[in-house]
C-alpha atoms as a PDB file:
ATOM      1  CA  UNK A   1      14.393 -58.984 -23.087  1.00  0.00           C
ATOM      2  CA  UNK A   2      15.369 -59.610 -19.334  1.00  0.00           C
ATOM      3  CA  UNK A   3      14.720 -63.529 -19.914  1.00  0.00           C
ATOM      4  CA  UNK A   4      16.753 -63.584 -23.234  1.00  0.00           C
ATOM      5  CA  UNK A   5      19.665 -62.163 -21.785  1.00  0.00           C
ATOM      6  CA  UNK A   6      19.434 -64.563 -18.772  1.00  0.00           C
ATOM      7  CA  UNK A   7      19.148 -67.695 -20.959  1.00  0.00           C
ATOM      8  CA  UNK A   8      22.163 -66.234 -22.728  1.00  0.00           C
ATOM      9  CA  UNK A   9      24.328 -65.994 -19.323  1.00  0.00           C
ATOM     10  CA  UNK A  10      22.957 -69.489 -18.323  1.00  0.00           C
ATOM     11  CA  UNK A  11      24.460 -71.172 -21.788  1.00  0.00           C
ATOM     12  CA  UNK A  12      27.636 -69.078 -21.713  1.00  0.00           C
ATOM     13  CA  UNK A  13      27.975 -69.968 -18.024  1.00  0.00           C
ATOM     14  CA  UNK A  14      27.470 -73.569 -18.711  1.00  0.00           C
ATOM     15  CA  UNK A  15      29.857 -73.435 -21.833  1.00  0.00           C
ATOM     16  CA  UNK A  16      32.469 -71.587 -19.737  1.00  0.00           C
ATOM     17  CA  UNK A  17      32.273 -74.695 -16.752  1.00  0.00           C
ATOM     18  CA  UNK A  18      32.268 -77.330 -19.707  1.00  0.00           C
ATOM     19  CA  UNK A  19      35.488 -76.152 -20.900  1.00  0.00           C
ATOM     20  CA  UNK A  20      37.476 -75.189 -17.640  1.00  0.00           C
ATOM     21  CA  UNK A  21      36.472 -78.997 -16.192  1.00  0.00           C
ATOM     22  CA  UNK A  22      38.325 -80.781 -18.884  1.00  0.00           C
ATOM     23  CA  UNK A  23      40.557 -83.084 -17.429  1.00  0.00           C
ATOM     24  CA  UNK A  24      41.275 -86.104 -19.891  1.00  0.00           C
ATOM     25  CA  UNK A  25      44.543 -86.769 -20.827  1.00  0.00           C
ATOM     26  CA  UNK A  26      45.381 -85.728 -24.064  1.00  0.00           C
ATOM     27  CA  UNK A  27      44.666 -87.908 -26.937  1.00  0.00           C
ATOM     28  CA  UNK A  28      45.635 -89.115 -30.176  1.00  0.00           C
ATOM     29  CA  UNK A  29      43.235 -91.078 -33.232  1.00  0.00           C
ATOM     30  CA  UNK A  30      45.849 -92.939 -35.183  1.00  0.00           C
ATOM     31  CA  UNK A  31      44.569 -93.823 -38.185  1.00  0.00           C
ATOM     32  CA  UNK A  32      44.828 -97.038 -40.034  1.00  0.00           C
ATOM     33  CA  UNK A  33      44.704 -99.109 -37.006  1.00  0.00           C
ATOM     34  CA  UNK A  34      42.460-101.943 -36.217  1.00  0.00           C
ATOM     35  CA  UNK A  35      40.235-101.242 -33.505  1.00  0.00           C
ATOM     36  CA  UNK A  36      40.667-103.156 -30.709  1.00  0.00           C
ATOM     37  CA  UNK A  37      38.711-101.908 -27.782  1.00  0.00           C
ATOM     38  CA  UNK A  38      36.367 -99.225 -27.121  1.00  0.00           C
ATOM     39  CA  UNK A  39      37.930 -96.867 -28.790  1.00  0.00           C
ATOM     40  CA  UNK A  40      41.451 -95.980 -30.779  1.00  0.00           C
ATOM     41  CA  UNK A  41      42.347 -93.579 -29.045  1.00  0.00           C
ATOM     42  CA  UNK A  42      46.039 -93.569 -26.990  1.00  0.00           C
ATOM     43  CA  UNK A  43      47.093 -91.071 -24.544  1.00  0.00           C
ATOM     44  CA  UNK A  44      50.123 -88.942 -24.907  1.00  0.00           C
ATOM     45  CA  UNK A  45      52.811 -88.970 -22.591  1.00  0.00           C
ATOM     46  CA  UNK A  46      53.875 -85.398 -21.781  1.00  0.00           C
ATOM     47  CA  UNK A  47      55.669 -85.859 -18.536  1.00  0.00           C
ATOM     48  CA  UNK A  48      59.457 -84.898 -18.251  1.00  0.00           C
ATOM     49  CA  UNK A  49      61.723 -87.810 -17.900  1.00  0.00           C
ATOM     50  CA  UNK A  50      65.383 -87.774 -17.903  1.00  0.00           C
ATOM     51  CA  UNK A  51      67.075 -90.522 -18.896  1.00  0.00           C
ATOM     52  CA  UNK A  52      70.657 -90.150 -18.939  1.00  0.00           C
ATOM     53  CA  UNK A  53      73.294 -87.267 -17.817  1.00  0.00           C
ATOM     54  CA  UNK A  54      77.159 -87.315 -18.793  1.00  0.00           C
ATOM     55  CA  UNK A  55      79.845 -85.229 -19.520  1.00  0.00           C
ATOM     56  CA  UNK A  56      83.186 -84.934 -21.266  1.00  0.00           C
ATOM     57  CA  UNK A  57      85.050 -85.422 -18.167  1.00  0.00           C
ATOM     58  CA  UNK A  58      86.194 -89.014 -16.538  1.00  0.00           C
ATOM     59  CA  UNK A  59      85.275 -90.399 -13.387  1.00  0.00           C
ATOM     60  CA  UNK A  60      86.770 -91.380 -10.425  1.00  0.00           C
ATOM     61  CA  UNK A  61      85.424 -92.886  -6.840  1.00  0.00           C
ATOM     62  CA  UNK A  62      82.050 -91.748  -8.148  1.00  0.00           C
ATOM     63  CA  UNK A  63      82.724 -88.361  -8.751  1.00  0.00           C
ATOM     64  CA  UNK A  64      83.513 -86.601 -12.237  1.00  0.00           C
ATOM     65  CA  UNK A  65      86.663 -85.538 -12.660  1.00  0.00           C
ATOM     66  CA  UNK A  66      88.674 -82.357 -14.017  1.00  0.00           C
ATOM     67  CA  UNK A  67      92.238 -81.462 -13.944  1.00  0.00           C
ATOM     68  CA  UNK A  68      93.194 -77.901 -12.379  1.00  0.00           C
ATOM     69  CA  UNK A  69      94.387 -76.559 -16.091  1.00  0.00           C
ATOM     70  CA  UNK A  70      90.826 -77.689 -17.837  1.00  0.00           C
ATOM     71  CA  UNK A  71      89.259 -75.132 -19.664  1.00  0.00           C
ATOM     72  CA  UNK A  72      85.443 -76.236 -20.529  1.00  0.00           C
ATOM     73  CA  UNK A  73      82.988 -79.055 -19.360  1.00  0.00           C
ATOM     74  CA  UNK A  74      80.065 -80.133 -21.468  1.00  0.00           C
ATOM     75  CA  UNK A  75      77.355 -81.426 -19.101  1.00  0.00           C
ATOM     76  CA  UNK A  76      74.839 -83.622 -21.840  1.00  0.00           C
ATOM     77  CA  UNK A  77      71.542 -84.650 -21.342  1.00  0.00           C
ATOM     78  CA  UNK A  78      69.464 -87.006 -22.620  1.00  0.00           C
ATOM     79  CA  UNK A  79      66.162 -86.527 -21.844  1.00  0.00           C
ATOM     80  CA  UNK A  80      61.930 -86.953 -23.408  1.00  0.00           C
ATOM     81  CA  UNK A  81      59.347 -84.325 -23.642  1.00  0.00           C
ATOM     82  CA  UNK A  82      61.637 -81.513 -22.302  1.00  0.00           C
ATOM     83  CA  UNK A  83      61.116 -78.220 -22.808  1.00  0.00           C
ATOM     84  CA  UNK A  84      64.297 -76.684 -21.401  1.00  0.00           C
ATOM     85  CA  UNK A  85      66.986 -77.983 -19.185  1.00  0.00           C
ATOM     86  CA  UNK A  86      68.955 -75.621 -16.612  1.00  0.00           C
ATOM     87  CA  UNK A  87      72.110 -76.046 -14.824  1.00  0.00           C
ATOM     88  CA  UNK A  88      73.202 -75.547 -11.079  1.00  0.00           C
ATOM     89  CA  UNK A  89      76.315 -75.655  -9.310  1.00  0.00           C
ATOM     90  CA  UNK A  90      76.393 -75.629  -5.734  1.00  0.00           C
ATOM     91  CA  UNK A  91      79.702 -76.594  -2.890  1.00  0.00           C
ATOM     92  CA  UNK A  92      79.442 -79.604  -1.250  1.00  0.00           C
ATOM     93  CA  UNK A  93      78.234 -79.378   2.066  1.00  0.00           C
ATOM     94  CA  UNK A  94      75.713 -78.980   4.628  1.00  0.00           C
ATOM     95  CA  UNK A  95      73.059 -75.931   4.241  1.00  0.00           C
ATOM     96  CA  UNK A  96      74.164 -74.864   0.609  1.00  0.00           C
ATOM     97  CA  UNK A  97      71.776 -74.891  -0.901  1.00  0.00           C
ATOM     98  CA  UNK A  98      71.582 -70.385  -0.678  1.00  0.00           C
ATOM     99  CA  UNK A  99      75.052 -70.710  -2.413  1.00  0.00           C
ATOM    100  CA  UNK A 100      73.456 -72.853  -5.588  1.00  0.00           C
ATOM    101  CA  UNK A 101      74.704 -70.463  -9.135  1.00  0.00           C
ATOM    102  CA  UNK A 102      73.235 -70.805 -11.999  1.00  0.00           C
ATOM    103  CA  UNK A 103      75.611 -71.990 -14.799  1.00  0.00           C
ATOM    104  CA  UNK A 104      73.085 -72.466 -18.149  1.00  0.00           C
ATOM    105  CA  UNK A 105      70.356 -73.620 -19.542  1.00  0.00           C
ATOM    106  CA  UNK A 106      69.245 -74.542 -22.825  1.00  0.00           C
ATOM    107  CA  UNK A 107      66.133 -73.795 -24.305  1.00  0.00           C
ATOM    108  CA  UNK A 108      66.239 -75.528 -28.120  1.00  0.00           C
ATOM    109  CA  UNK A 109      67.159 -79.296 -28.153  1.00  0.00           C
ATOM    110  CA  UNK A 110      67.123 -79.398 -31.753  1.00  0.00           C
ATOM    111  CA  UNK A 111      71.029 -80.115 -31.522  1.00  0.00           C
ATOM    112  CA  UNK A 112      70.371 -82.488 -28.245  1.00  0.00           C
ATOM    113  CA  UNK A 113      70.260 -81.334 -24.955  1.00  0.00           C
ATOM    114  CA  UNK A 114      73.747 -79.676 -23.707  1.00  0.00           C
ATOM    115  CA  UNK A 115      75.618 -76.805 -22.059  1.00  0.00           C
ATOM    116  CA  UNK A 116      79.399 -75.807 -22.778  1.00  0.00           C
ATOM    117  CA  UNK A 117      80.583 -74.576 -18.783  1.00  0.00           C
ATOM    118  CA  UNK A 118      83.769 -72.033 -19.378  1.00  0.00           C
ATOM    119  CA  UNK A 119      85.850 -73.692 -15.992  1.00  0.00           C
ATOM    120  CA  UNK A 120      89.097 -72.315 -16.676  1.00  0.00           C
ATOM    121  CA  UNK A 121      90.702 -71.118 -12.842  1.00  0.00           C
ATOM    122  CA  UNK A 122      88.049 -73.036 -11.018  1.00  0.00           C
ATOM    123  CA  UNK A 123      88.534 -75.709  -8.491  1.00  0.00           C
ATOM    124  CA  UNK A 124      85.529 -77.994  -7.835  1.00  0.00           C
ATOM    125  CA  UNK A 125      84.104 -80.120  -5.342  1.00  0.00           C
ATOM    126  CA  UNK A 126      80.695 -79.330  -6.244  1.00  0.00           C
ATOM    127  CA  UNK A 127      77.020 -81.077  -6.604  1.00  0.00           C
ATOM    128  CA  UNK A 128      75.795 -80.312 -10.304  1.00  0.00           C
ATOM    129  CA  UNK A 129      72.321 -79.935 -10.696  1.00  0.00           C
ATOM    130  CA  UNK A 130      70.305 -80.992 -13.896  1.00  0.00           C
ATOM    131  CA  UNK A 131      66.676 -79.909 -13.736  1.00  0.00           C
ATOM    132  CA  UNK A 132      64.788 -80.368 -17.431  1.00  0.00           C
ATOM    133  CA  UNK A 133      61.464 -78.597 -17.465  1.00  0.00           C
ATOM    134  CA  UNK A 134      58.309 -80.231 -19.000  1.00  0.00           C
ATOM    135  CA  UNK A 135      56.984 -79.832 -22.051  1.00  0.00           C
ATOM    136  CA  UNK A 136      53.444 -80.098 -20.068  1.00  0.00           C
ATOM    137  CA  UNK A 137      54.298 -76.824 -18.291  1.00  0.00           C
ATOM    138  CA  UNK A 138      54.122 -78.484 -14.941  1.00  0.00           C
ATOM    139  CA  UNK A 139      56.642 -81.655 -15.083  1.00  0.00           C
ATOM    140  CA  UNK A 140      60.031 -81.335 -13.734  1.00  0.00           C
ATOM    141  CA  UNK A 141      62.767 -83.813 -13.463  1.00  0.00           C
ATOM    142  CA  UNK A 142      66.360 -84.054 -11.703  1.00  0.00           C
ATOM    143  CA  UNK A 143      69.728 -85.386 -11.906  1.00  0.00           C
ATOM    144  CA  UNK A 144      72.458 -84.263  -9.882  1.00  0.00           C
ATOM    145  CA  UNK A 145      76.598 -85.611  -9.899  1.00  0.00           C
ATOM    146  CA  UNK A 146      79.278 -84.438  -8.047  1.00  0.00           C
ATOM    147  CA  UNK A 147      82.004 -82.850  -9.926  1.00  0.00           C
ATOM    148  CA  UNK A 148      85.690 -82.113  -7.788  1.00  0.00           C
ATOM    149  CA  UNK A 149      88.904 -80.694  -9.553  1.00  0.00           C
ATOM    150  CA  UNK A 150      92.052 -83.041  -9.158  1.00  0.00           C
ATOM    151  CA  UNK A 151      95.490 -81.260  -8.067  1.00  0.00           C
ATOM    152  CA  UNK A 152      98.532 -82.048  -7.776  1.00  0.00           C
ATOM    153  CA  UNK A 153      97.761 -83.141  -3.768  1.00  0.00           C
ATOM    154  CA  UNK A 154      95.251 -85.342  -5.175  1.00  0.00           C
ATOM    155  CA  UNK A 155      97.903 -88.160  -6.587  1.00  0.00           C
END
């Protein structure tokens, strides 16, 4: 009995390390393809990668642009295997970084990746951070712009 339950540790044990040491990419078999090497099989790409970031607003001198009596920005991104994308705001500056708010996220990309900012009474001259979280659970990607409110000194 003692030897039977040892041998029954040892293969669980051994089953246990088998699956916890994976640590293949994961793969695809597409079918209907000729075989051209080894195998057919073609790893996935599940790393975050953001491609492009834009908003509503114009741009000026490198900076995106508001006017003092704007209402809403809509920050878009553009972005592959993402599984949500979150938005910062944080002054310009030295050492700001503890001042950094978060604005949004969103979490279903269905409709694209976006977030509608209510600005209305705010003045700006801002960094705007875009961080879009992996579908892998462990890529992350950023973009950040600078974002400033024109006044009437401004002209």
């Amino acid at each position: 009995m003692r030897r039977r339950c040892l041998v029954i540790f040892a293969v669980f044990f051994m089953v246990l390390i088998t699956a916890c040491n994976r640590s293949e990419e994961p793969k695809i078999l597409l079918d209907n393809v000729e075989e051209t090497g080894p195998s057919s099989e073609v790893p996935i790409e599940t790393s975050v990668k953001i491609d492009k970031v834009y908003t509503d607003a114009k741009t000026e001198n490198g900076w995106w642009v508001v006017n003092e009596d704007a209402e809403t920005l809509t920050i878009y991104v553009e972005a592959q295997n993402v599984d949500a994308v979150i938005f910062w705001s944080a002054p310009t500056g030295t050492e700001t970084g503890k001042e950094r708010e978060l604005i949004g996220y969103d979490v279903d990309g269905d409709d694209g990746w976006s977030f509608e900012w209510n600005i209305k009474g705010r003045n700006f001259h801002h960094h705007i951070g875009v961080q879009a979280l992996g579908m892998d659970g462990s890529s992350l990607a950023s973009e950040t712009f600078n974002l400033h409110t024109l006044s009437e000194y401004d002209n």
